[in-house]
Protein backbone atom coordinates (compact mmCIF):
# COMPACT_ATOMS: atom_id res chain seq x y z
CA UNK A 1 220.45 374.29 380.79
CA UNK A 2 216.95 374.90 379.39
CA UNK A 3 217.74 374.27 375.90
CA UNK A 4 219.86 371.69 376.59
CA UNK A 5 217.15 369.85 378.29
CA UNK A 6 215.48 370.21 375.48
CA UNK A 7 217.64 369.07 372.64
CA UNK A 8 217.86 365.75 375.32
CA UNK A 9 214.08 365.48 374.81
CA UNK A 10 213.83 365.70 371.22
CA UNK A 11 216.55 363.11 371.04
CA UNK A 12 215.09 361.06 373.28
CA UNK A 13 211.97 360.99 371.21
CA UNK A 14 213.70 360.54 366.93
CA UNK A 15 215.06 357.68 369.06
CA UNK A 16 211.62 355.88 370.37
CA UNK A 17 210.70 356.18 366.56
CA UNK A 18 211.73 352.39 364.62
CA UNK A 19 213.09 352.45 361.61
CA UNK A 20 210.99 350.69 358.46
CA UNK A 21 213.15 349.30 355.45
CA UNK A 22 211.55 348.93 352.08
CA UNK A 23 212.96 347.15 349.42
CA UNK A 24 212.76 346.93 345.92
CA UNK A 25 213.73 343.61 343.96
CA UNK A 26 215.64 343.26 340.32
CA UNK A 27 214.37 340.33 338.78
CA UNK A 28 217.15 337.81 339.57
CA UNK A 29 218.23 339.22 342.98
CA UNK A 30 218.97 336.85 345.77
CA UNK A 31 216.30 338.42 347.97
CA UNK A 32 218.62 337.30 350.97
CA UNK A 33 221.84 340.13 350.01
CA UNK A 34 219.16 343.16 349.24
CA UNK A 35 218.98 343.42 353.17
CA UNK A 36 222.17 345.97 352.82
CA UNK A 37 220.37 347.81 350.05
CA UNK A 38 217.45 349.08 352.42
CA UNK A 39 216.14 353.09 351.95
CA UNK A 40 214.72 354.09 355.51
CA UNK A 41 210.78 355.49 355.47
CA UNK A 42 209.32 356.85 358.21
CA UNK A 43 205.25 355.63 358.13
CA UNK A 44 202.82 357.19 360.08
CA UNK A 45 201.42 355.66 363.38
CA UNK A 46 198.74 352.72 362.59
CA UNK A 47 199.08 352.98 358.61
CA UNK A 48 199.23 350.02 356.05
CA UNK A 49 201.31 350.57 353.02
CA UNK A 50 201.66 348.75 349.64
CA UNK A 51 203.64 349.13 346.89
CA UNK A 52 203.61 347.39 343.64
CA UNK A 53 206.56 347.02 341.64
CA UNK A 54 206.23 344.70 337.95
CA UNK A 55 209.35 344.37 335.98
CA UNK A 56 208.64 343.70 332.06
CA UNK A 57 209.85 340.76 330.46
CA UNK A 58 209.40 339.18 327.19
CA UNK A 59 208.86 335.89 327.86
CA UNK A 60 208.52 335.46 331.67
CA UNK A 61 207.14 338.73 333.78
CA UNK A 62 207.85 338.72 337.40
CA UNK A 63 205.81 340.84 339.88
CA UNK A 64 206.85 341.54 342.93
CA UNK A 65 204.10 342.91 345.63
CA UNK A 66 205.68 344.59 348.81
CA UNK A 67 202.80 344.07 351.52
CA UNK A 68 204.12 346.64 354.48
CA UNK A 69 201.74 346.88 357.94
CA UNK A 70 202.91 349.22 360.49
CA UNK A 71 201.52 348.89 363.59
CA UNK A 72 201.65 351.22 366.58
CA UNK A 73 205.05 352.73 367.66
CA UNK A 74 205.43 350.23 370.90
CA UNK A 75 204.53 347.19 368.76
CA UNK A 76 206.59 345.53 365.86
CA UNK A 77 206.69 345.52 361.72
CA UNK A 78 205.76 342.71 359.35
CA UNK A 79 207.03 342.73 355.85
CA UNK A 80 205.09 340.37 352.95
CA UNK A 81 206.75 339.98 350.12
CA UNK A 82 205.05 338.00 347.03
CA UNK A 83 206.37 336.75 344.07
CA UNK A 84 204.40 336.03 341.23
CA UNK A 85 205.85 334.86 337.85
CA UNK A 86 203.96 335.09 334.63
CA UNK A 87 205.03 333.35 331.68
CA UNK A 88 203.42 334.62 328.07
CA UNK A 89 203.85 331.79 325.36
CA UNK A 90 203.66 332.51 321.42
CA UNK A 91 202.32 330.31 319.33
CA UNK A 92 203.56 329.26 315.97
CA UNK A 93 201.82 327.78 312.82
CA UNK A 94 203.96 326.24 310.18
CA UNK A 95 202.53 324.90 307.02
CA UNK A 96 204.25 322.29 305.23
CA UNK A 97 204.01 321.65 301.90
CA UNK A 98 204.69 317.91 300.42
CA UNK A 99 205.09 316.89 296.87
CA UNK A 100 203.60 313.92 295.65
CA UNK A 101 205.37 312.30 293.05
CA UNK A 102 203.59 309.17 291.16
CA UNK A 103 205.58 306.26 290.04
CA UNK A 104 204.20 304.04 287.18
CA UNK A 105 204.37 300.72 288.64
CA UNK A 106 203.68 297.60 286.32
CA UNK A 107 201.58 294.95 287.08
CA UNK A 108 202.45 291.45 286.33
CA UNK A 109 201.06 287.94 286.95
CA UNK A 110 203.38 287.64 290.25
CA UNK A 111 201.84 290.58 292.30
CA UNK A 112 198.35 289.19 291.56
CA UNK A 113 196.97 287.90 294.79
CA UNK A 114 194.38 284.93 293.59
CA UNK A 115 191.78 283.49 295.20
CA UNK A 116 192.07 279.86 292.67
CA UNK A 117 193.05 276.69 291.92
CA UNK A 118 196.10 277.46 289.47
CA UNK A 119 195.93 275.28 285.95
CA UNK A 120 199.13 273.88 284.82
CA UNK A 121 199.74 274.72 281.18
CA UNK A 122 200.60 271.87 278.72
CA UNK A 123 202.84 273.84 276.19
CA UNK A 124 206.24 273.49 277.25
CA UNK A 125 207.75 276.55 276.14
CA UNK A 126 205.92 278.99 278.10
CA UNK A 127 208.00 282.31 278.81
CA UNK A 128 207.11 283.45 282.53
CA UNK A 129 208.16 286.79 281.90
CA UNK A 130 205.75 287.39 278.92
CA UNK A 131 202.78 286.37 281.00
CA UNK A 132 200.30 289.25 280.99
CA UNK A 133 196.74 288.27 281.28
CA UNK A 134 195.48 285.50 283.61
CA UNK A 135 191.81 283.73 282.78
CA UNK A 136 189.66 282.84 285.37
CA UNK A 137 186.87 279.99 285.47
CA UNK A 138 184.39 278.46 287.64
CA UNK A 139 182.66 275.61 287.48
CA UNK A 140 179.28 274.82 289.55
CA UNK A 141 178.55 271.97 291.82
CA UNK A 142 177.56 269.25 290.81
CA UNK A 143 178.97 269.20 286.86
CA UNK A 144 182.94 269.19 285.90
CA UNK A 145 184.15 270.66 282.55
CA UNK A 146 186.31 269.69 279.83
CA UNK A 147 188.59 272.81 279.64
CA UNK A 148 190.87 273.21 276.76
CA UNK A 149 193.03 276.67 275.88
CA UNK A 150 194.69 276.87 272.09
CA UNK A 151 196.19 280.02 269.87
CA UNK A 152 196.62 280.90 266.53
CA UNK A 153 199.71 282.65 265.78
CA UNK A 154 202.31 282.98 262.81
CA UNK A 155 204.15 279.56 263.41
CA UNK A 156 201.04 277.59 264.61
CA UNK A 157 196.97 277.48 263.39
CA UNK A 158 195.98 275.69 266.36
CA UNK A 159 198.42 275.49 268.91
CA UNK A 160 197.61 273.26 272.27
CA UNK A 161 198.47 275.68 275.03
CA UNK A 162 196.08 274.19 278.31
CA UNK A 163 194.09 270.84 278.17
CA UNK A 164 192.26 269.79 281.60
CA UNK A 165 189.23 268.07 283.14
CA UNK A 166 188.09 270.35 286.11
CA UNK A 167 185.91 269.48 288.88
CA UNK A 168 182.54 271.35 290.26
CA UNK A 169 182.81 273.59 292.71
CA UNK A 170 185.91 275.67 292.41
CA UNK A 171 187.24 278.78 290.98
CA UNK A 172 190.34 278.19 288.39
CA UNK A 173 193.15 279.80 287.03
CA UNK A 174 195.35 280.17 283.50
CA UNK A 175 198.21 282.14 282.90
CA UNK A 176 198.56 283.89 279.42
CA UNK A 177 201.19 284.98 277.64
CA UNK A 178 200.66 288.73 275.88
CA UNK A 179 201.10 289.10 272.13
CA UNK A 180 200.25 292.03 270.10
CA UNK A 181 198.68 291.99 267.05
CA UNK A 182 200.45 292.60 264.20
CA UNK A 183 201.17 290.87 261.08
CA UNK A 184 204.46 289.19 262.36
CA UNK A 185 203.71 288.77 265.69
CA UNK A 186 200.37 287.89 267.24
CA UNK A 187 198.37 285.42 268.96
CA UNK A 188 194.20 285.27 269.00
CA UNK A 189 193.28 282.56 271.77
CA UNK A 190 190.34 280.42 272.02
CA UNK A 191 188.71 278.68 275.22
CA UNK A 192 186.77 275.70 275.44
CA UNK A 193 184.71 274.43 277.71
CA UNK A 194 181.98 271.64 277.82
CA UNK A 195 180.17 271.34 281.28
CA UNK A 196 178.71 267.72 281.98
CA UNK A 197 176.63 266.98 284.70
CA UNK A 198 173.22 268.57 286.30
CA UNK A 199 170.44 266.54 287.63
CA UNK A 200 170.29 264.21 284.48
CA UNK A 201 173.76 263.59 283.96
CA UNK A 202 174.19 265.17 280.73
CA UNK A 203 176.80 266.89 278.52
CA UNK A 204 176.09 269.82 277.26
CA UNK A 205 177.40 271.50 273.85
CA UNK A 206 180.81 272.87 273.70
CA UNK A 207 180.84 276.95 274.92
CA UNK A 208 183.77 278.24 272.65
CA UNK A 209 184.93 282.40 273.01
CA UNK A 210 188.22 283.94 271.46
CA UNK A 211 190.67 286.84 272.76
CA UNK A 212 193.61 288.39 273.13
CA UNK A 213 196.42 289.60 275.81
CA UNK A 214 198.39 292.42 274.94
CA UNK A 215 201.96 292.68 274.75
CA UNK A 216 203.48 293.78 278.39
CA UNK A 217 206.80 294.31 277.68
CA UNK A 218 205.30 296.54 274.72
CA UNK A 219 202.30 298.35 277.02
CA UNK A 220 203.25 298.84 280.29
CA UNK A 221 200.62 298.22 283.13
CA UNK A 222 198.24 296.08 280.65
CA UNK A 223 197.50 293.34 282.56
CA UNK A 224 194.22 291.81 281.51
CA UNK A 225 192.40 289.26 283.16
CA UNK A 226 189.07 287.63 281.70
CA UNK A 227 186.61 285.83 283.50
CA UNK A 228 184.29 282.99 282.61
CA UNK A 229 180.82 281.54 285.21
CA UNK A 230 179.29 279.15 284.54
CA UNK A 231 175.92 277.46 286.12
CA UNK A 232 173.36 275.68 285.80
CA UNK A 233 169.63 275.39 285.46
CA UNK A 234 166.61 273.83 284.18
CA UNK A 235 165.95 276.25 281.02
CA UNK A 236 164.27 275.47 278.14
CA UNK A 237 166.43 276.04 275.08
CA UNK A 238 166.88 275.57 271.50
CA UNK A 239 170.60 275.82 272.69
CA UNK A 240 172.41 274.09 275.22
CA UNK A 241 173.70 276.52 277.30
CA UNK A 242 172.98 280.67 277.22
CA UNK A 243 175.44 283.54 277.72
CA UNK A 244 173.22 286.14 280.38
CA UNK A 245 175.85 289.11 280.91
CA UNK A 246 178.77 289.78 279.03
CA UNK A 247 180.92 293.65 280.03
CA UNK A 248 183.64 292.62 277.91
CA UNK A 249 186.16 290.75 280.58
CA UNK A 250 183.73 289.15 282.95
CA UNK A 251 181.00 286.87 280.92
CA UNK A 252 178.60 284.50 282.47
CA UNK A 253 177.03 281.25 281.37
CA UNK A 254 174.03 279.46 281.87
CA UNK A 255 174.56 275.58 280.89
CA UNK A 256 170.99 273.93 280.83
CA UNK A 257 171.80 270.60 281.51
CA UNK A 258 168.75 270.65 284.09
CA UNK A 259 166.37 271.44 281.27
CA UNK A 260 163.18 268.88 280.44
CA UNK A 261 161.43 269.13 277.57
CA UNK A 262 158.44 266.37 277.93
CA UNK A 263 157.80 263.63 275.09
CA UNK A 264 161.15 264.55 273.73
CA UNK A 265 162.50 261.08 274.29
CA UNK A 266 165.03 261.25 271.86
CA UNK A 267 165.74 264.81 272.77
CA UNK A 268 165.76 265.91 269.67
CA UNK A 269 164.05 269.43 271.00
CA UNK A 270 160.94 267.90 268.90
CA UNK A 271 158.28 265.59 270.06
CA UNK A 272 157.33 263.19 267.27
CA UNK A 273 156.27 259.46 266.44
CA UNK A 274 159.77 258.45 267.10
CA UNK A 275 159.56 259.83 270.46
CA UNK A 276 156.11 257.31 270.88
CA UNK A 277 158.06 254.22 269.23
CA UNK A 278 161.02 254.51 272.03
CA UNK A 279 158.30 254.69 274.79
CA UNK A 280 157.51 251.35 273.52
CA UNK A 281 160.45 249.88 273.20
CA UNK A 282 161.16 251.08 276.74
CA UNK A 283 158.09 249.41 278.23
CA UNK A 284 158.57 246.01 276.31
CA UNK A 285 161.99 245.56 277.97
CA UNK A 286 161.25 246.58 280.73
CA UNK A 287 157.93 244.18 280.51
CA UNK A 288 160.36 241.22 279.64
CA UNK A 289 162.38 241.49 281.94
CA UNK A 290 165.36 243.33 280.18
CA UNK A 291 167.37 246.42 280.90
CA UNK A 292 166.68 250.02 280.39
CA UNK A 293 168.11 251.78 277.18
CA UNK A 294 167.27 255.07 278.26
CA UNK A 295 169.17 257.75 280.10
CA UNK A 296 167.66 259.29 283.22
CA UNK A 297 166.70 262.70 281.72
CA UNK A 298 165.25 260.41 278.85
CA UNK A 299 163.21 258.70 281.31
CA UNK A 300 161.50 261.59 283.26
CA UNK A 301 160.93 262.65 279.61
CA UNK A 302 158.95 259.75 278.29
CA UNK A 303 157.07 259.31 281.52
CA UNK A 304 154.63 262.11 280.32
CA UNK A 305 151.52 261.16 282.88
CA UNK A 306 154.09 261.57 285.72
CA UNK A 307 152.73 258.11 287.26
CA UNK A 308 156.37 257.18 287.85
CA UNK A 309 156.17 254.28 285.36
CA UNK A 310 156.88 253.85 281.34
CA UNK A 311 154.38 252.13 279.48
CA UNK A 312 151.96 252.47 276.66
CA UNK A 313 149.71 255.08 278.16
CA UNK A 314 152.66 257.36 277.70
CA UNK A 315 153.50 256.41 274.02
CA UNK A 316 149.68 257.19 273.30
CA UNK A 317 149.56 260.51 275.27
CA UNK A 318 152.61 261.15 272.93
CA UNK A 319 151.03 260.42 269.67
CA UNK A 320 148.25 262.47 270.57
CA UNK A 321 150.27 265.15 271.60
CA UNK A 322 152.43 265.08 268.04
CA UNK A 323 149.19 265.22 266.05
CA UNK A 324 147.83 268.45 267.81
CA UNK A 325 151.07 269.86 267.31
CA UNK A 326 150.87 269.01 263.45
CA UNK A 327 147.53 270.30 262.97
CA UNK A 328 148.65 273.47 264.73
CA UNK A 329 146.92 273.35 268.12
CA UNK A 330 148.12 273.80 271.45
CA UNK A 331 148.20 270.81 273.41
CA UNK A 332 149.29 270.51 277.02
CA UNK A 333 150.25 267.26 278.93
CA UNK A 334 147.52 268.29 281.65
């Protein structure tokens, strides 16, 4: 009786003791079904345990932290459980390498954007296809230009090829055709231009310049293109017009027609008895009644006292002027 009260007592007391599960997660596991899989521990009264389980992976890492609190004997168990997922990325570099591979590409007269007036050509028998230069010229306000283009070649000395009157204040263009030069086959062009105009209304003397386009069915990606600018002003010359800047293809032209050389009446760039006698002349028709034989540049020319008027006081400042010059002074209209 005594010992069986006692095994009754000890019974009595496994069975006041609850039991714990812990449980340990595969990554993938529906958490739910590992309740079967549960390993009894007994914990000790009032202790907190924790166990940490992590489970590798090579892209994605999963940790699981178990969180158990036991509380006293009478009272009941919580279970955390935590999942935490990691993810590790790689990253890759990968260089490229592209080939570049250059295409000789021909220019011709059709692909050339222009900002002109484009000059019709009088010579009829123009091949498009050999065009391989294009000429460019401007022409100031207030003056127009007489514009002709010719060639010399084996079947022609001096063959028309453009023929135009062009007005101030635009920017033309002229198609070429390319010829090489060679004994049998060649062409050497020549442009001509003579600007009237300017404050007097004069012409000036005929600007003339040769060249030549080469062959683009012979020279690939030759394209040539020359250009010619032309202004004005009032310098004094012993020619008409100057060429300032010239880099081969792009010249530019300074056409005097503004230019006043005073006494020269006659404007013969000289100033001479004859330049007196035409002051005279002036001022008796003019005295009579009759009309003017002088152009307006010849007029602010022979009106040497700058009184506004023609008469005899500027034929005598003229003579006086001539005879200075002949006995080599220096004279001045002042």
């Amino acid at each position: 009786m005594k010992y069986t009260k006692i095994l009754s007592l000890v019974a009595a007391a496994a069975m006041a003791v609850p039991n714990v599960s812990m449980y340990t997660y595969a990554e993938g596991d529906n958490i739910t079904e590992q309740s079967s899989k549960s390993e009894q521990i007994i914990p000790s009264k009032s202790a907190d345990i924790a166990i940490l389980t992590t489970i590798p992976a090579t892209t994605e890492q999963t940790v699981i932290t178990t969180t158990v609190t036991t509380a006293r004997e009478s009272d009941y168990t919580v279970t955390t459980t935590e999942i935490t997922t990691e993810t590790t990325s790689e990253t890759y570099t990968t260089t490229t390498t592209a080939e570049t591979t250059t295409v000789p590409v021909t220019t011709t007269a059709e692909e050339t954007t222009v900002n002109a007036v484009k000059v019709e050509p009088v010579c009829e028998h123009i091949i498009k296809s050999d065009i391989n230069g294009r000429v460019f010229l401007n022409i100031p306000d207030g003056a127009s230009a007489n514009v002709s283009i010719e060639y010399q070649s084996p079947e022609y000395d001096a063959h028309q090829y453009y023929n135009t009157t062009l007005l101030g204040g635009n920017n033309y263009y002229f198609d070429i055709e390319g010829r090489d030069i060679s004994v049998s086959d060649y062409r050497v062009y020549k442009i001509n231009v003579i600007l009237n105009g300017g404050m007097y209304n004069m012409t000036a003397d005929v600007y003339t310049d040769t060249f030549n386009i080469p062959d683009g069915n012979d020279n690939p990606d030759s394209f040539r293109t020359l250009s010619y600018t032309f202004s004005i002003d009032g310098a004094e010359s012993d020619k008409s017009w100057n060429v300032i800047s010239d880099d081969g293809t792009d010249k530019k032209i300074a056409v005097h027609l503004n230019s006043l050389m005073l006494g020269d009446v006659n404007q013969d760039s000289s100033v001479d008895s004859s330049d007196a006698s035409l002051v005279l002349s002036e001022y008796a028709a003019l005295s009579t009644g009759g009309q003017s034989s002088l152009s307006d540049k010849q007029k602010k020319a022979a009106d040497v006292n700058k009184d506004g008027f023609i008469n005899s006081s500027d034929s005598s400042k003229i003579l006086s002027y001539y005879a200075e010059i002949s006995t080599g002074g220096k004279p001045s209209w002042d």
